[in-house]
C-alpha atoms as a PDB file:
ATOM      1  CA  UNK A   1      51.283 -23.117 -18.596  1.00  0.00           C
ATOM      2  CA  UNK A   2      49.535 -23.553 -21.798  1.00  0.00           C
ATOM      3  CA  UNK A   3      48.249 -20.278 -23.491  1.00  0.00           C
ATOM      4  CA  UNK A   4      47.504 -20.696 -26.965  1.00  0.00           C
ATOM      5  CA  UNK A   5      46.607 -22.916 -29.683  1.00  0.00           C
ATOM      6  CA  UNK A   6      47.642 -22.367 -32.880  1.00  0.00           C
ATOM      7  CA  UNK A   7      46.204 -23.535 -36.123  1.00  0.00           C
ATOM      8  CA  UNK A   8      47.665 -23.250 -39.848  1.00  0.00           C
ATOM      9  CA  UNK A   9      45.137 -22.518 -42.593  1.00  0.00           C
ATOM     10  CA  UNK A  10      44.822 -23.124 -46.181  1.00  0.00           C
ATOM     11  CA  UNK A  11      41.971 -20.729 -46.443  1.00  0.00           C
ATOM     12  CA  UNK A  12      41.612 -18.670 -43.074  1.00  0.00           C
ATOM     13  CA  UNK A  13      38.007 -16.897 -43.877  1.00  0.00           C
ATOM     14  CA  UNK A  14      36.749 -20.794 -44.352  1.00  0.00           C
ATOM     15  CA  UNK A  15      38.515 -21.643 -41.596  1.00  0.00           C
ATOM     16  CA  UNK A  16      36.644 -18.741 -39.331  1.00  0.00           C
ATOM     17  CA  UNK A  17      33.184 -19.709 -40.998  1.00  0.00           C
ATOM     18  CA  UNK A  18      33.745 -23.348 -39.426  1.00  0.00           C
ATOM     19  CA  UNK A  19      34.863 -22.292 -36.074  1.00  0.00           C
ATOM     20  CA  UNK A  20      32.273 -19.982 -35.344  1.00  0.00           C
ATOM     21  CA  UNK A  21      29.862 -22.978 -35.468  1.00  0.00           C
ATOM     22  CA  UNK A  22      31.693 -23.496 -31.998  1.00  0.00           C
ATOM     23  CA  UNK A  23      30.610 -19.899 -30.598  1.00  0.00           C
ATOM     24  CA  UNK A  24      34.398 -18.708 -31.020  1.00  0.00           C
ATOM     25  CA  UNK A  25      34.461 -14.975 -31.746  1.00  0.00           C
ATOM     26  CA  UNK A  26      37.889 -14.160 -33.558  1.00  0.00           C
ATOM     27  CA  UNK A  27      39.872 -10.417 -33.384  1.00  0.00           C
ATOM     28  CA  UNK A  28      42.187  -9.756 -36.348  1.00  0.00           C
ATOM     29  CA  UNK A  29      46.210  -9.516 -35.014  1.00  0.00           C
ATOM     30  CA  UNK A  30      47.870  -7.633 -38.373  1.00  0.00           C
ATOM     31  CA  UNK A  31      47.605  -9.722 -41.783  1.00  0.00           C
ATOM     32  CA  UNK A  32      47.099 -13.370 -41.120  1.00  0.00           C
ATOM     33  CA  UNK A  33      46.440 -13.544 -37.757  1.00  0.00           C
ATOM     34  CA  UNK A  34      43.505 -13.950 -35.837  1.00  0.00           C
ATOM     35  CA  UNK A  35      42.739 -15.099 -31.959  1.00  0.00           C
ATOM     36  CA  UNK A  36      39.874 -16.313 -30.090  1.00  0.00           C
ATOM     37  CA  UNK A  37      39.866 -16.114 -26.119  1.00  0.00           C
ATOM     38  CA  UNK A  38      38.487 -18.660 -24.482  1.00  0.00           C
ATOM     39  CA  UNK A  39      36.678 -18.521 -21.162  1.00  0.00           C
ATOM     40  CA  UNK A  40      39.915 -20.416 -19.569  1.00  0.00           C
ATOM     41  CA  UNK A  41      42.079 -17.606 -20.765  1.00  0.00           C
ATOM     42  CA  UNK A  42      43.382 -20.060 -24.045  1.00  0.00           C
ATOM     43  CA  UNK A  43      43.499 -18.568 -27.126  1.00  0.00           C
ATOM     44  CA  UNK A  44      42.982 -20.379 -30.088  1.00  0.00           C
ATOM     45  CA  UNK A  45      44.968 -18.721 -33.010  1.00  0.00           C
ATOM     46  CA  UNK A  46      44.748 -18.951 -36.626  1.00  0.00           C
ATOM     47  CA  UNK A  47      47.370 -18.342 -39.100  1.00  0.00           C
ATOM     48  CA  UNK A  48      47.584 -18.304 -42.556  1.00  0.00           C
ATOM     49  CA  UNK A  49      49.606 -20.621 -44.324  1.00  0.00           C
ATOM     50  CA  UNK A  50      51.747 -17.149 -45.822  1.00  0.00           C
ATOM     51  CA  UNK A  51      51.850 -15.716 -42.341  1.00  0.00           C
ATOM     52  CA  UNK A  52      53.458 -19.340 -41.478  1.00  0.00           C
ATOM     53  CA  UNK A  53      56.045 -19.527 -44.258  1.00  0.00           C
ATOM     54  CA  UNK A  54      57.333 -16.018 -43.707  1.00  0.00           C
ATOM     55  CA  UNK A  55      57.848 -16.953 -40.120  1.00  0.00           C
ATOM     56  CA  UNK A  56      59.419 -20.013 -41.074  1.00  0.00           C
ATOM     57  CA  UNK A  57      60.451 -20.424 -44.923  1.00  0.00           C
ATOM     58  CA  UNK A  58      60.886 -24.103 -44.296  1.00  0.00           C
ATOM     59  CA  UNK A  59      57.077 -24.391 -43.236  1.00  0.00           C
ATOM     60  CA  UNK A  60      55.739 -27.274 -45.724  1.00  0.00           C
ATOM     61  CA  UNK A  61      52.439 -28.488 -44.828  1.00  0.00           C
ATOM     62  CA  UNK A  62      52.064 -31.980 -42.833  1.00  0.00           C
ATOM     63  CA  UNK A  63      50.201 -34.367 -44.448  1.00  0.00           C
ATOM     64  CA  UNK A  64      47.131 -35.336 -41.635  1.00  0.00           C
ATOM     65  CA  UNK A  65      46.694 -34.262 -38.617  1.00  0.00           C
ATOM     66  CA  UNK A  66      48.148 -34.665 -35.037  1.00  0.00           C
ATOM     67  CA  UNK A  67      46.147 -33.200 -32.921  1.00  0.00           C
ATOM     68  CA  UNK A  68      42.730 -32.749 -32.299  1.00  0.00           C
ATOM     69  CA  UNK A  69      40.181 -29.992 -30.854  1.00  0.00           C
ATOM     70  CA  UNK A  70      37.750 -31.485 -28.545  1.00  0.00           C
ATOM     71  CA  UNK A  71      34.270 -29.208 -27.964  1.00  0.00           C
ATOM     72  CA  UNK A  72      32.089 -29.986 -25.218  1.00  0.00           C
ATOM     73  CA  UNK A  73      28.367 -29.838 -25.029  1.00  0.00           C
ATOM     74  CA  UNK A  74      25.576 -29.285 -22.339  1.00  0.00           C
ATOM     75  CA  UNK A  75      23.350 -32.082 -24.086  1.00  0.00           C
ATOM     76  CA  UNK A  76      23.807 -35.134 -26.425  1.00  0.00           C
ATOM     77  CA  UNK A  77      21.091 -33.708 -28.233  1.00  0.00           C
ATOM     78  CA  UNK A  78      23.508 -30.458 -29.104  1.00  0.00           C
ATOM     79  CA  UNK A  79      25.892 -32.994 -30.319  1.00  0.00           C
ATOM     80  CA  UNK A  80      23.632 -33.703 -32.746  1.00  0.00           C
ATOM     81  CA  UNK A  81      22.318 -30.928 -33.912  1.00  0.00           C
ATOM     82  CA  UNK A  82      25.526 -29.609 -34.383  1.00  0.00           C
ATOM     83  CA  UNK A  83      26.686 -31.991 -36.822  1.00  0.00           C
ATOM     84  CA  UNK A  84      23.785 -32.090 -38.698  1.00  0.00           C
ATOM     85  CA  UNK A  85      24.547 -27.959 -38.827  1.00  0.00           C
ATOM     86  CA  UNK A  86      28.022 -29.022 -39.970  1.00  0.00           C
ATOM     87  CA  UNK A  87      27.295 -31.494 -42.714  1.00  0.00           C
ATOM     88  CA  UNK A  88      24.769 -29.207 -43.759  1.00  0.00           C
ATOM     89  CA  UNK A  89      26.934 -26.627 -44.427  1.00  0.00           C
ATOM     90  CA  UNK A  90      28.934 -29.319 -46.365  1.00  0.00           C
ATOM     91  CA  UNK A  91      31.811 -30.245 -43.516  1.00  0.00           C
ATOM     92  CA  UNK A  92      33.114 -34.117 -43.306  1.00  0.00           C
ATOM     93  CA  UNK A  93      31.506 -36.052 -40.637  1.00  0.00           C
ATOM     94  CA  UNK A  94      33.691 -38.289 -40.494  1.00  0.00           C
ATOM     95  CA  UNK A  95      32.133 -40.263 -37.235  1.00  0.00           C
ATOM     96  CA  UNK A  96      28.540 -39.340 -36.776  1.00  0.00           C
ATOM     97  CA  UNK A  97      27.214 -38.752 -33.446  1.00  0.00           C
ATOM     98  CA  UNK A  98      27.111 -42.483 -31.336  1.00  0.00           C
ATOM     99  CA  UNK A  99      27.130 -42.964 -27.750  1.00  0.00           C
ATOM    100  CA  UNK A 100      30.563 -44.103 -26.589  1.00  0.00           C
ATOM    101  CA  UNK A 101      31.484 -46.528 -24.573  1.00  0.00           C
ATOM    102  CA  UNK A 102      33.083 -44.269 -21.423  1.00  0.00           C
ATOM    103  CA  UNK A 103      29.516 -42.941 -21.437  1.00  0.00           C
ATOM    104  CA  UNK A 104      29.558 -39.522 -24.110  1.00  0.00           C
ATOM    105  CA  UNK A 105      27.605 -38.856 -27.032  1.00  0.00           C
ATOM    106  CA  UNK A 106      30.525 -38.522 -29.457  1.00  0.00           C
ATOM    107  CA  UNK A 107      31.210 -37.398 -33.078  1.00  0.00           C
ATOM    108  CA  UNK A 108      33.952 -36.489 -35.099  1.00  0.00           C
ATOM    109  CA  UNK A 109      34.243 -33.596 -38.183  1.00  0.00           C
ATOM    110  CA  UNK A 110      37.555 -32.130 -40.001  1.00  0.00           C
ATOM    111  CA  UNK A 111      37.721 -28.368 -40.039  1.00  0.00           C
ATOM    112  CA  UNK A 112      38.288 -27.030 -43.487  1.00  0.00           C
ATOM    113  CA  UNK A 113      41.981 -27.778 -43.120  1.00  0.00           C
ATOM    114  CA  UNK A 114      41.560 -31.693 -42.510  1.00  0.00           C
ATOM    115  CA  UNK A 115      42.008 -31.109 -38.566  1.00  0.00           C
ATOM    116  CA  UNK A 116      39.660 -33.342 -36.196  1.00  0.00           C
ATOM    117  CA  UNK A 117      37.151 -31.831 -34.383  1.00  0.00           C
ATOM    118  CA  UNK A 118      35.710 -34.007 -31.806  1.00  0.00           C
ATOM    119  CA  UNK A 119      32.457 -33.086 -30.524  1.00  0.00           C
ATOM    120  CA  UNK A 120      30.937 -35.024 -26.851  1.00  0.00           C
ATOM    121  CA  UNK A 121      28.643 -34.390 -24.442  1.00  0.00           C
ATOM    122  CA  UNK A 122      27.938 -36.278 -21.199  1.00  0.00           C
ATOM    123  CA  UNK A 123      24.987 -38.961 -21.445  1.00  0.00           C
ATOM    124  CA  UNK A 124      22.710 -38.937 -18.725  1.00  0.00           C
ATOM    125  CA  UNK A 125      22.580 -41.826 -16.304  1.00  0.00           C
ATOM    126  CA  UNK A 126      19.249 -43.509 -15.924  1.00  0.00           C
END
């Protein structure tokens, strides 16, 4: 069963600032460690690049990503508005908000790591 998510950061107070544009609330785990429960019962979990090469000394950071968060919302006009919050606050858009194809209002952002965040909500059928 999955239980947690865990993301690497570069800069973990930046990487907090992002994610609580996403209504996740994180609790500090000892120095470089911080989690963010999920209604499912997933955590999300961020650790600091240190916290990372101390647990692993052969921890180099991968160039890209592999993975990607996906964040649903109630309206396509929240997708929106969101990103527009995002760019504001000077995040990459890199896909602005379109409606897709398999019938979502979709856009795409990188976190402050260069991890995709996708961002969808249902469109409404006429």
């Amino acid at each position: 069963m999955l239980d947690a998510i865990g993301i690497i950061c570069s800069n973990i107070d930046e990487t907090i600032k992002f994610y609580n544009n996403f209504d996740l609330a994180f609790k500090a785990y000892g120095e470089g460690h911080y989690e963010s429960e999920l209604p499912s019962g997933i955590r999300i979990m961020l650790d600091s690049e240190q916290l990372m090469k101390e647990i692993n000394p052969e921890y180099v950071k991968p160039n890209g990503f592999g993975m990607t968060l996906c964040f649903k919302q109630d309206t396509p006009e929240l997708v929106d508005k969101l990103i527009g919050q995002l760019k504001g606050n000077g995040y990459k858009v890199t896909k602005e908000p379109w409606n897709a194809f398999w019938n979502q209002r979709y856009a795409c952002v990188l976190d402050p790591d260069g991890n995709q965040i996708d961002i969808f909500a249902d469109l409404t059928k006429d």
